[in-house]
Protein backbone atom coordinates (compact mmCIF):
# COMPACT_ATOMS: atom_id res chain seq x y z
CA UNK A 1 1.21 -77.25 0.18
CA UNK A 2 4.59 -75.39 0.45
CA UNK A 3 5.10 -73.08 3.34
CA UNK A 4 4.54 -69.68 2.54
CA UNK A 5 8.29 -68.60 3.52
CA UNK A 6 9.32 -71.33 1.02
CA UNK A 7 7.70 -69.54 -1.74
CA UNK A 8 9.82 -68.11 -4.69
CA UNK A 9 7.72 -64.97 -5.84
CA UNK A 10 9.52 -64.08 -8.58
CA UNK A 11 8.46 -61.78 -11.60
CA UNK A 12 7.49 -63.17 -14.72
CA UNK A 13 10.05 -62.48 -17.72
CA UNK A 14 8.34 -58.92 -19.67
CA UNK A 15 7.80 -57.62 -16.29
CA UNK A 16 11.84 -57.75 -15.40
CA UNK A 17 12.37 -56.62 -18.43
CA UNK A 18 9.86 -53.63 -18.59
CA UNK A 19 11.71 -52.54 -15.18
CA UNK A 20 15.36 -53.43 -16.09
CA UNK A 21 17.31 -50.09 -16.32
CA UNK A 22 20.18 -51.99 -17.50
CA UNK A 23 19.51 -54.74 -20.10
CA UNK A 24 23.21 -55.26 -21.16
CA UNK A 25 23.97 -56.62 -17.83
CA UNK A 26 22.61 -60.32 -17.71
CA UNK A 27 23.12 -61.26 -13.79
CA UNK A 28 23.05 -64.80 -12.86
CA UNK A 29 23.53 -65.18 -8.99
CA UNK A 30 25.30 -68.77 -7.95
CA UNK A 31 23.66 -70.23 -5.03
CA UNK A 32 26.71 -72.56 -4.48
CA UNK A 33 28.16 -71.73 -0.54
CA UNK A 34 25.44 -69.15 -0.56
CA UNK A 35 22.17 -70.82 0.40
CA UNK A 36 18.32 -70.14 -0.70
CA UNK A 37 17.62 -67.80 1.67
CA UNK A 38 20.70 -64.98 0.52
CA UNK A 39 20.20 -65.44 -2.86
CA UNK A 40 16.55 -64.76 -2.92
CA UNK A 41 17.78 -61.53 -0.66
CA UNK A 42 20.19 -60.28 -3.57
CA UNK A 43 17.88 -61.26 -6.23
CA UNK A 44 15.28 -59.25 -4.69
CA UNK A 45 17.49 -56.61 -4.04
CA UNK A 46 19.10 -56.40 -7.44
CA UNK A 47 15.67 -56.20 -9.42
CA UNK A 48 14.47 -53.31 -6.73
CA UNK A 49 17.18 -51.13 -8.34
CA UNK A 50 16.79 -52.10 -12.14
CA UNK A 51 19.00 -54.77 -12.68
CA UNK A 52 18.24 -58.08 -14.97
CA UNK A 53 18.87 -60.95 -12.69
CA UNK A 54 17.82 -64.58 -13.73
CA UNK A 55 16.56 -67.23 -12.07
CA UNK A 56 18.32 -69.58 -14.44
CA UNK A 57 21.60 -70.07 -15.95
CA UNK A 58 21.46 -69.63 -20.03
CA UNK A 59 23.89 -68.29 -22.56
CA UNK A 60 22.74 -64.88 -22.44
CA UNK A 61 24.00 -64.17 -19.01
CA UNK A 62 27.25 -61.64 -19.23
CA UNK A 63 28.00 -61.77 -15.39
CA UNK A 64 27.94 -64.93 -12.92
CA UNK A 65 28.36 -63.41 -8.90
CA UNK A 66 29.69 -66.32 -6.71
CA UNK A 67 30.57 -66.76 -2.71
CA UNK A 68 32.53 -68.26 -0.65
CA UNK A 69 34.32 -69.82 -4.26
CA UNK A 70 37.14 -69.97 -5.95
CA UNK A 71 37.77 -69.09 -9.66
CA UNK A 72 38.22 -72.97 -10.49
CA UNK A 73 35.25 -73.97 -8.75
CA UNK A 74 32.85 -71.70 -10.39
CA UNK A 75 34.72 -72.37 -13.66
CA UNK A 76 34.14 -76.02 -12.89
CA UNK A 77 30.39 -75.50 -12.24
CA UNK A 78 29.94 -73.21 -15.12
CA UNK A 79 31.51 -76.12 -17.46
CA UNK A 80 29.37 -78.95 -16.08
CA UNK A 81 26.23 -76.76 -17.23
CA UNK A 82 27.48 -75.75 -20.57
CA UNK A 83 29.77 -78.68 -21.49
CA UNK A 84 32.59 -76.67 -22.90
CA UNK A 85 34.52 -73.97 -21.55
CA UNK A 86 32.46 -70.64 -21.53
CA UNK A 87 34.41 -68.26 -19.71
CA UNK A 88 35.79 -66.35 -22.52
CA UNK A 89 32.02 -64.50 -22.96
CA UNK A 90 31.15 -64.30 -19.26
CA UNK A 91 32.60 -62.32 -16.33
CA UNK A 92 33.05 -64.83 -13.56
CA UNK A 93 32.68 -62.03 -10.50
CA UNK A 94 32.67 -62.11 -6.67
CA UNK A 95 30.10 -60.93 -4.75
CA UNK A 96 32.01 -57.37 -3.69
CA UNK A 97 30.96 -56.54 -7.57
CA UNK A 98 27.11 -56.81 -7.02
CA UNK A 99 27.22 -55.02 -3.64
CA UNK A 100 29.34 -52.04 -5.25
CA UNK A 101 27.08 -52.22 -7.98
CA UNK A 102 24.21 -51.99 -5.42
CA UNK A 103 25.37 -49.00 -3.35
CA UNK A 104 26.16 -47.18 -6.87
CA UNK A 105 22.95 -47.92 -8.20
CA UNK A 106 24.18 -49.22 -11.29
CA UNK A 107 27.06 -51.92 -12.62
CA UNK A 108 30.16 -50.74 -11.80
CA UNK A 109 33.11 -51.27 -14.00
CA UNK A 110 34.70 -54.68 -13.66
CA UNK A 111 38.25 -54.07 -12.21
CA UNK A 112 40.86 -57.01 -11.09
CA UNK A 113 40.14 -57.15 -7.56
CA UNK A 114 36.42 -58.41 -8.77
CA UNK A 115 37.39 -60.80 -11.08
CA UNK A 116 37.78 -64.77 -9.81
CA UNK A 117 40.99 -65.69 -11.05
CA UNK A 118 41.26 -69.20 -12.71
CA UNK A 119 43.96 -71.62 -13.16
CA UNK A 120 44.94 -72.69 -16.80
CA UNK A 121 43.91 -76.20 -18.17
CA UNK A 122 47.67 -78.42 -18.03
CA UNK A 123 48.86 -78.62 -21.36
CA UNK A 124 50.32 -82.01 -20.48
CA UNK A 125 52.79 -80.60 -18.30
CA UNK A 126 54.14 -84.05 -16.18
CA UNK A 127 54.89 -81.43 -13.32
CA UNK A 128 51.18 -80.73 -12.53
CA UNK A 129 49.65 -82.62 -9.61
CA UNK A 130 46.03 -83.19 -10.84
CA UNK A 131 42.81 -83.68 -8.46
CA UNK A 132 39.38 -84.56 -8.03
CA UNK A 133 36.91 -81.64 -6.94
CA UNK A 134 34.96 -83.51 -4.59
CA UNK A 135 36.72 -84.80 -1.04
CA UNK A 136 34.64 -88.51 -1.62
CA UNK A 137 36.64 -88.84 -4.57
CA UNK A 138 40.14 -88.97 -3.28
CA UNK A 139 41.80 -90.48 -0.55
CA UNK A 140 42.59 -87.86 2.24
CA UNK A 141 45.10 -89.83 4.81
CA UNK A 142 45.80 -88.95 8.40
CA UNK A 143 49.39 -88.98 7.93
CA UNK A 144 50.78 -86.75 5.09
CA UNK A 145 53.20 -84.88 3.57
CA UNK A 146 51.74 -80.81 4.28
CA UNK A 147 50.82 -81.13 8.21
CA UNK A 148 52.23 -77.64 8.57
CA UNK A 149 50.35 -76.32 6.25
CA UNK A 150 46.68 -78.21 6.71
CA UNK A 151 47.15 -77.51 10.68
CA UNK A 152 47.52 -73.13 9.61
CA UNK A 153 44.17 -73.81 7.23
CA UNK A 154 42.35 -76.12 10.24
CA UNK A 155 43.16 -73.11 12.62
CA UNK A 156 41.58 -70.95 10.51
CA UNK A 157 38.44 -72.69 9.34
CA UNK A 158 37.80 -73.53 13.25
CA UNK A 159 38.12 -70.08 14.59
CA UNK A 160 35.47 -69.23 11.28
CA UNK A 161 33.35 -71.46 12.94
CA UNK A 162 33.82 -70.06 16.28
CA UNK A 163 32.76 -67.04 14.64
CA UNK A 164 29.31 -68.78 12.59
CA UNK A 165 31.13 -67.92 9.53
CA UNK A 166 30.14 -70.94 8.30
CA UNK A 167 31.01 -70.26 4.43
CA UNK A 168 34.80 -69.73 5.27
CA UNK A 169 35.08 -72.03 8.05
CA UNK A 170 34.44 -74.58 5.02
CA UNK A 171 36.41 -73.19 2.28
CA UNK A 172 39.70 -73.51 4.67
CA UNK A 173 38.58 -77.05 5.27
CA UNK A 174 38.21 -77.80 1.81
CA UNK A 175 41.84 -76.13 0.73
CA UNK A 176 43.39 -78.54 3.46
CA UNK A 177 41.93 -81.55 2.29
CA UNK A 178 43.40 -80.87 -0.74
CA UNK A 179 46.67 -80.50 0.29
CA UNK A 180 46.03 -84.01 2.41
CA UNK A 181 45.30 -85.97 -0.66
CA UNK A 182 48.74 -84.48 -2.28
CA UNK A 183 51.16 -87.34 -2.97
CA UNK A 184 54.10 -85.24 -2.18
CA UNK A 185 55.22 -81.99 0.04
CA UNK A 186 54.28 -78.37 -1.45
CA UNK A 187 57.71 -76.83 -1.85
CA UNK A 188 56.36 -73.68 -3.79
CA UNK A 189 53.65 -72.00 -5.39
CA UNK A 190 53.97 -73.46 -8.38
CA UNK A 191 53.33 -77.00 -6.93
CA UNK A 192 49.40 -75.71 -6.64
CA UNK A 193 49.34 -75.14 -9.94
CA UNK A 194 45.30 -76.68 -11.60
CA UNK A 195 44.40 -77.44 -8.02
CA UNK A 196 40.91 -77.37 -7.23
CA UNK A 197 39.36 -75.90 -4.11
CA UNK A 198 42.40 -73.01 -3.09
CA UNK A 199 40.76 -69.49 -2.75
CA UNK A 200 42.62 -66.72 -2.33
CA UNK A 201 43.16 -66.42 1.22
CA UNK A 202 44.38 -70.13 1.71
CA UNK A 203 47.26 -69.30 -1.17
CA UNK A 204 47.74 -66.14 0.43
CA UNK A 205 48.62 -68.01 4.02
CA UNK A 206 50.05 -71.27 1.95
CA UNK A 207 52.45 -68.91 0.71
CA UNK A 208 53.12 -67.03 3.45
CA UNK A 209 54.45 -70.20 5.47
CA UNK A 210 56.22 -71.56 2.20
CA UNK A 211 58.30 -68.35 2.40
CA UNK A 212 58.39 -67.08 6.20
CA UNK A 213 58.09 -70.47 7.86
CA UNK A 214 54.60 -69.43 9.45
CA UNK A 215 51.81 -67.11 8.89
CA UNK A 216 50.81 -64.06 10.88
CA UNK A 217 47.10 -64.41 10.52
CA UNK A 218 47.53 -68.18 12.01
CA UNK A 219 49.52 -67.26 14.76
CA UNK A 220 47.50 -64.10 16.02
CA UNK A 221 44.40 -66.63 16.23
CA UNK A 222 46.39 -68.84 17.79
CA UNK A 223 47.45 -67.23 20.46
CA UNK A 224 44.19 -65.17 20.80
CA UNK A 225 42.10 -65.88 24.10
CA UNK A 226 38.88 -65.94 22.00
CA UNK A 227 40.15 -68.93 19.98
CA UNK A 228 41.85 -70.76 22.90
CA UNK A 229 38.91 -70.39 25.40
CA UNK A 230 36.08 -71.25 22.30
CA UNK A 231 38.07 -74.32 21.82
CA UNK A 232 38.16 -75.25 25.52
CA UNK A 233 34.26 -74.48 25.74
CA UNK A 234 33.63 -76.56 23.02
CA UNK A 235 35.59 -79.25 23.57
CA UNK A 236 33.03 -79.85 25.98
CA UNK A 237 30.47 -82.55 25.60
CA UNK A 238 27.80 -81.40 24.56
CA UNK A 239 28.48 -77.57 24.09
CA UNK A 240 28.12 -75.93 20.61
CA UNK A 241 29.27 -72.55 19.08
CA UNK A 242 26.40 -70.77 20.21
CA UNK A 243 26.96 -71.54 24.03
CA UNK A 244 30.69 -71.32 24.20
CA UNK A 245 30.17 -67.76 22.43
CA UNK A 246 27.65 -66.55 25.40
CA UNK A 247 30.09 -68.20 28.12
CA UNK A 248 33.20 -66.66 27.00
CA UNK A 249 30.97 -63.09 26.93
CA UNK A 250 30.55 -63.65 30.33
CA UNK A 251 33.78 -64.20 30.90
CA UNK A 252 34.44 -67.66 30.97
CA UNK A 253 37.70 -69.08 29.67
CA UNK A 254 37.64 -73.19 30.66
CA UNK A 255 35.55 -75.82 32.23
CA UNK A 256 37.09 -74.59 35.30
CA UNK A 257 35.67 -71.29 35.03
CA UNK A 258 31.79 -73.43 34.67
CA UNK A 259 32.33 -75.30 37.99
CA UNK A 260 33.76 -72.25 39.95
CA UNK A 261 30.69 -69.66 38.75
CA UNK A 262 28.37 -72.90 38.99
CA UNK A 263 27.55 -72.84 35.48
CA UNK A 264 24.38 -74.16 34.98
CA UNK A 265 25.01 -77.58 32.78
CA UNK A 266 22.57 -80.20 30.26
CA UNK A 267 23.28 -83.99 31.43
CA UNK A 268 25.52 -83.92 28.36
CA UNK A 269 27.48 -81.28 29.87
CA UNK A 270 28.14 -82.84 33.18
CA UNK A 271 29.71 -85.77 32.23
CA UNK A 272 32.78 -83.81 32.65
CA UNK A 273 34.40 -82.65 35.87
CA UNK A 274 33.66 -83.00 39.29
CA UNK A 275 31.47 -86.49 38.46
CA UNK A 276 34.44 -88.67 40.12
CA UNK A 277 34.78 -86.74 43.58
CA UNK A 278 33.60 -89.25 46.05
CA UNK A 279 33.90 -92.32 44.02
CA UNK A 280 36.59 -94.12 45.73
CA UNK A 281 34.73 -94.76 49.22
CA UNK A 282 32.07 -95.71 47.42
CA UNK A 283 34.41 -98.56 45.72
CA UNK A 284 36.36 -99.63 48.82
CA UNK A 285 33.53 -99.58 50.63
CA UNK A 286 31.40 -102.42 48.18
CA UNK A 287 34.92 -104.22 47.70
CA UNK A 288 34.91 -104.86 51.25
CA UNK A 289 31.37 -106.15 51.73
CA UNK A 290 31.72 -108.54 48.92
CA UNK A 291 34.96 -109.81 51.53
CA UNK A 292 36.99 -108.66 48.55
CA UNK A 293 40.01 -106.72 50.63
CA UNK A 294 42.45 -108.03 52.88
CA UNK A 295 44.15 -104.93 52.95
CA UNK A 296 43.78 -100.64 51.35
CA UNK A 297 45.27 -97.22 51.84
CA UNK A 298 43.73 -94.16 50.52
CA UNK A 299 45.32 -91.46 49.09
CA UNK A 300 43.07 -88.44 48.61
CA UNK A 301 43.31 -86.12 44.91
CA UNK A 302 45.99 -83.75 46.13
CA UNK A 303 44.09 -80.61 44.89
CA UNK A 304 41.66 -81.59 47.48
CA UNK A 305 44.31 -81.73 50.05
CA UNK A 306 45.44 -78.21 49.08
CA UNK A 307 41.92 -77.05 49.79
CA UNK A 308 41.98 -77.91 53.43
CA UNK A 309 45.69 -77.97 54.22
CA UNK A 310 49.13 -78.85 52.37
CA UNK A 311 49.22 -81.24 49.50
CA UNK A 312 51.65 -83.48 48.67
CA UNK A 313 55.25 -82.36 47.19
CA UNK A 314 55.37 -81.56 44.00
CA UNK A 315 57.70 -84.49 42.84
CA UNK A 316 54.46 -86.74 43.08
CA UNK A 317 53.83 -88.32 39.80
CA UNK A 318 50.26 -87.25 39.53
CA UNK A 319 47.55 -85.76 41.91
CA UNK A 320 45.27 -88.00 41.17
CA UNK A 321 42.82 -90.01 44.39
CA UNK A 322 44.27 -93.65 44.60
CA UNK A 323 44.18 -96.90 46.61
CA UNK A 324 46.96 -98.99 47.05
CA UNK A 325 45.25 -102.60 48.15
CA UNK A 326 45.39 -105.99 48.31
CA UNK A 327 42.86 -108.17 47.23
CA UNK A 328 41.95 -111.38 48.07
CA UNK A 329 40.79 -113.47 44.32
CA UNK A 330 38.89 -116.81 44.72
CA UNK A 331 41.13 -119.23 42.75
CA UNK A 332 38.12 -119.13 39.67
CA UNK A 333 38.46 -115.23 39.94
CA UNK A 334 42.78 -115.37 39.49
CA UNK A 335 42.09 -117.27 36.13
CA UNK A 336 41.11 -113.76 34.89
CA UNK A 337 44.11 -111.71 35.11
CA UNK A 338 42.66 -108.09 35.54
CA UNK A 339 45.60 -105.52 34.77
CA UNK A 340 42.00 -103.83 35.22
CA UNK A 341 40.62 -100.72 34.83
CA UNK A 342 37.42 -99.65 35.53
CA UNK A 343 34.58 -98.49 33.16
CA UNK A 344 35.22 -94.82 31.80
CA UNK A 345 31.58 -94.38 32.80
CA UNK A 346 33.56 -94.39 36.36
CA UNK A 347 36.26 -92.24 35.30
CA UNK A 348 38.78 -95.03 36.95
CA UNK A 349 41.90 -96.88 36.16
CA UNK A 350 43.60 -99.40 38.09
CA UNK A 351 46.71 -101.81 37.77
CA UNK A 352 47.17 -105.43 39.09
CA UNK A 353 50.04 -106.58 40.11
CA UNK A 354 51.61 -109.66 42.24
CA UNK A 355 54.95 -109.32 43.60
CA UNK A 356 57.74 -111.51 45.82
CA UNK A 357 56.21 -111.91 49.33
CA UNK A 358 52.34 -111.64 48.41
CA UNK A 359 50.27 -114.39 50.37
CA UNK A 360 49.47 -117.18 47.80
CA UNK A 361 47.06 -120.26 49.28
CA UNK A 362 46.81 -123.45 47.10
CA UNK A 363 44.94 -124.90 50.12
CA UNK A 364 42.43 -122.46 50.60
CA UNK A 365 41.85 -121.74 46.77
CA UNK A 366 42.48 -118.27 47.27
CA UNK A 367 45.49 -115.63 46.71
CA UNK A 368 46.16 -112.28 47.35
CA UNK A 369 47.36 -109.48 44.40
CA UNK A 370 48.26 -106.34 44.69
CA UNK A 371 45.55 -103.86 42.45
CA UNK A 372 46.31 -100.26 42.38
CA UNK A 373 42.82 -98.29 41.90
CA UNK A 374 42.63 -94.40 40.69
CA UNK A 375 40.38 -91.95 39.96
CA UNK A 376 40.64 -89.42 37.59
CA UNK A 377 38.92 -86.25 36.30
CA UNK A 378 36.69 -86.89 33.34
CA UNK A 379 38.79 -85.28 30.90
CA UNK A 380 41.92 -86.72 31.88
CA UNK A 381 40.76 -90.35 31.57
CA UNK A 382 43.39 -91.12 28.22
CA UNK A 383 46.35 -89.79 30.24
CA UNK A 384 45.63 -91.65 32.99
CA UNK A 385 45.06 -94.82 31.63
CA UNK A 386 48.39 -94.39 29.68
CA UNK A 387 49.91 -93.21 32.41
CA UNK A 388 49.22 -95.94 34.63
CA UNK A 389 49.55 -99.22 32.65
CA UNK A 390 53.02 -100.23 31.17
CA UNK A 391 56.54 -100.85 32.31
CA UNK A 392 58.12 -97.81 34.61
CA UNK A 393 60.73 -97.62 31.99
CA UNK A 394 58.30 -97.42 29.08
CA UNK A 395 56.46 -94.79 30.79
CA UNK A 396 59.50 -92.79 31.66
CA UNK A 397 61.12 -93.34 27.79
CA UNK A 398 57.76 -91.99 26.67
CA UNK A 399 58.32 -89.08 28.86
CA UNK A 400 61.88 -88.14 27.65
CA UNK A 401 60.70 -88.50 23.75
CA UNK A 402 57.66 -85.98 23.89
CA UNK A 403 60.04 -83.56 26.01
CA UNK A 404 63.22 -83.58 23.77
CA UNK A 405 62.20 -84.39 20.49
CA UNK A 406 58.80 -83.04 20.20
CA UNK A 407 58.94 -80.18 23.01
CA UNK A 408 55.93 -81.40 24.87
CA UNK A 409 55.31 -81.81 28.55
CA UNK A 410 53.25 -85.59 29.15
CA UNK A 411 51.69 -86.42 32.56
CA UNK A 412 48.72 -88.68 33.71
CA UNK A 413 46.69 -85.35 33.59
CA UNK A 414 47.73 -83.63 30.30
CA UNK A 415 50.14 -83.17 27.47
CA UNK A 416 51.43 -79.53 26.92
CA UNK A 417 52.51 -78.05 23.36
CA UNK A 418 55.19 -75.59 24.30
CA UNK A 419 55.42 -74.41 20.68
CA UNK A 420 52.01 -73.75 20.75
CA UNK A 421 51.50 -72.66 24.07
CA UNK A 422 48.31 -74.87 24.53
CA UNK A 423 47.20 -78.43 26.60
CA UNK A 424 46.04 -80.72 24.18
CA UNK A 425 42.46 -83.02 25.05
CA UNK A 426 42.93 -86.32 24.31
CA UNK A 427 39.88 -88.64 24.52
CA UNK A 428 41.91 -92.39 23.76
CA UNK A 429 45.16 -93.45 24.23
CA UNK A 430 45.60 -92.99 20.35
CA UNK A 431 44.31 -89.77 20.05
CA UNK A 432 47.68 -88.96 22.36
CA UNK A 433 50.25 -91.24 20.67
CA UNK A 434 48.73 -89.53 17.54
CA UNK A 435 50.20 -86.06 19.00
CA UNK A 436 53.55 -87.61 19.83
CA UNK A 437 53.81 -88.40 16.47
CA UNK A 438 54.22 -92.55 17.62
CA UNK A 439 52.18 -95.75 16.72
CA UNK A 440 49.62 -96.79 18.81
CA UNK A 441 49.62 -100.62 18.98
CA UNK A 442 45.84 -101.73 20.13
CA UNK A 443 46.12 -103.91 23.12
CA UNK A 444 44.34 -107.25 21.38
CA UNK A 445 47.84 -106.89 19.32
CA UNK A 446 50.61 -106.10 21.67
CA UNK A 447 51.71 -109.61 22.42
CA UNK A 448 51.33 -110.52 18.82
């Protein structure tokens, strides 16, 4: 049996039409973007006050109410159920229409603001970028020629999201795939021309950056604390809109804020900070049962330090907790050259290296290396790993290039956007070189 709550009750044919107070106005309702649940709502609703709404698109329907779609796409799904193009006899309207209609009590008058404007059909003009409707049916790259613009839309649709408006969050995401799958850069308007999926508002901020540079609405979310602490809450493992919404009402801003209040957090949730405090004696301690060390320093995480006393200078190149050691290798043990780093279960990195003057027995079957071990925070696992593997001079080149030419700050714990006034999270290695705009070689290929 169907659920009760799945039910459509729904009146048979002579009885709408015994009630209908208006029989000019055929109302078809599009559930497209809209879900089950709301149209049932406005069908119910329109029929309470007398008007003829169907359950079922035919050619005697005068008015087709859409949301959360553009002109095209509605034109496109009103084409696929007719097979020619029917929008010449039917008013393709959104949704403020019905609602007006519904606090008048009858159908208002269609003005321009109601109407869902559609693109004209190319005429063969060579100028026209044609594209598929569906995403799955064109190739969306990761490099492309409208970042600045697809970056404004994804702004948008996520802070949408942040704000369970699902509908829009979606129709921005839609609008910038399009503009992904473009084989050239939108210089105007014009360039949009017969593109599918572009509502209103996304040509209204498309054209906005096209002729200012950047859009208002984009940077006021931007720069608003609501979307910058949502996006640090949910860039959380393990923490969805719902709970990032109640933390920031409470007054929460990072994962910071959760350890300080002592947030309570799901096992998923943990797995970010704090996790690695203690780790290193734990290490050094095993490593020297197993007869491992010949020799180890400890330096504690400097925020730690600050806690109880001074930290270290500021011209340290990271705060992280490290050991410098030596380790003593069995000669089967050497024939695997480490450059290791530990599991990111651990949350630890660490560097191998042999230098002039480091004991080396051919007798005994055993030498000693030099293996730097660190710990880091979690979230900071990508910078650290980049940060502490490679040639001084790579590291430092890497350095000057996101500072001078893409205005960026890089350490082992973070990369800063000065433009955008905001730390980017970085989970890999190649999620960062993706925001310095460089190619990530995988290690299995670097001595290719």
């Amino acid at each position: 049996m169907i659920p009760l709550k799945r039910r459509k009750v729904s009146l048979p044919v002579h009885q709408q039409n015994d009630s209908c107070k208006f029989p000019h106005v055929s109302i078809f309702i599009l559930e497209r973007k809209m879900g089950t649940s709301r149209r049932a709502f406005l069908t119910r609703l329109g029929r309470s006050k007398g008007f003829l709404i169907k359950e079922t698109y035919s050619s005697s329907i005068t008015h087709i109410v859409s949301e959360n779609n553009s002109g095209d796409e509605v034109q496109a799904w009103l084409d696929n159920q007719t097979g020619r193009d029917a929008s010449s006899s039917v008013h393709l309207l959104d949704i403020r229409w019905f609602t007006e209609s519904m606090e008048a009590g009858h159908p208002v008058i269609v003005q321009d603001r109601h109407i869902l404007k559609v693109n004209p059909k190319p005429n063969g003009d060579p100028t026209a970028m044609l594209m598929k409707s569906y995403a799955c049916q064109r190739r969306t790259p990761l490099k492309h020629h409208n970042s600045l613009l697809t970056e404004a839309l994804e702004i948008l649709a996520q802070n949408a999201e942040y704000n369970d408006n699902e509908g829009r969050s979606v129709a921005f995401r839609r609008a910038a795939s399009v503009l992904k799958a473009l084989p050239r850069r939108v210089r105007s308007m014009e360039d949009l021309r017969c593109l599918p999926c572009l509502g209103d508002h996304s040509q209204r901020v498309i054209k906005e950056i096209l002729e200012d540079g950047s859009s208002r609405e984009v940077e006021s979310t931007r720069q608003s604390e609501q979307y910058q602490a949502m996006k640090a809450l949910i860039g959380i493992f393990g923490v969805g809109v719902r709970t990032a919404d109640r933390w920031f009402r409470e007054g929460l801003r990072s994962p910071d804020d959760l350890i300080r209040t002592g947030q309570q957090l799901n096992r998923e949730q943990q797995a970010e900070e704090g996790k690695e405090e203690g780790l290193m004696p734990k290490i050094t301690n095993w490593l020297e049962e197993q007869g491992l060390l010949l020799y180890q320093k400890t330096t504690r995480n400097s925020y730690l330090e600050k806690m109880d006393g001074p930290a270290r200078t500021s011209s340290n190149m990271d705060r992280f907790e490290r050991c410098f050691s030596i380790f003593k290798l069995q000669k089967s043990a050497v024939s695997c050259k480490s450059n290791s780093s530990a599991s990111a279960e651990d949350v630890s990195t660490g560097r191998e290296s042999e230098r002039p003057g480091e004991h080396h027995s051919e007798a005994s079957g055993w030498r000693a290396v030099r293996v730097d071990l660190v710990v880091s925070p979690y979230s900071q696992f990508a910078f650290a790993t980049l940060g502490w593997t490679g040639s001084k001079l790579f590291e430092r080149e890497l350095r000057r290039w996101a500072g001078q030419e893409k205005h960026m700050t890089l350490s082992s714990h973070t990369l800063y956007d000065s433009k955008q006034n905001l730390y980017l999270r970085a989970k890999t290695e190649e999620e960062i070189f993706a925001y310095l705009g460089l190619e990530f070689i995988p290690p299995s290929e670097r001595n290719a």
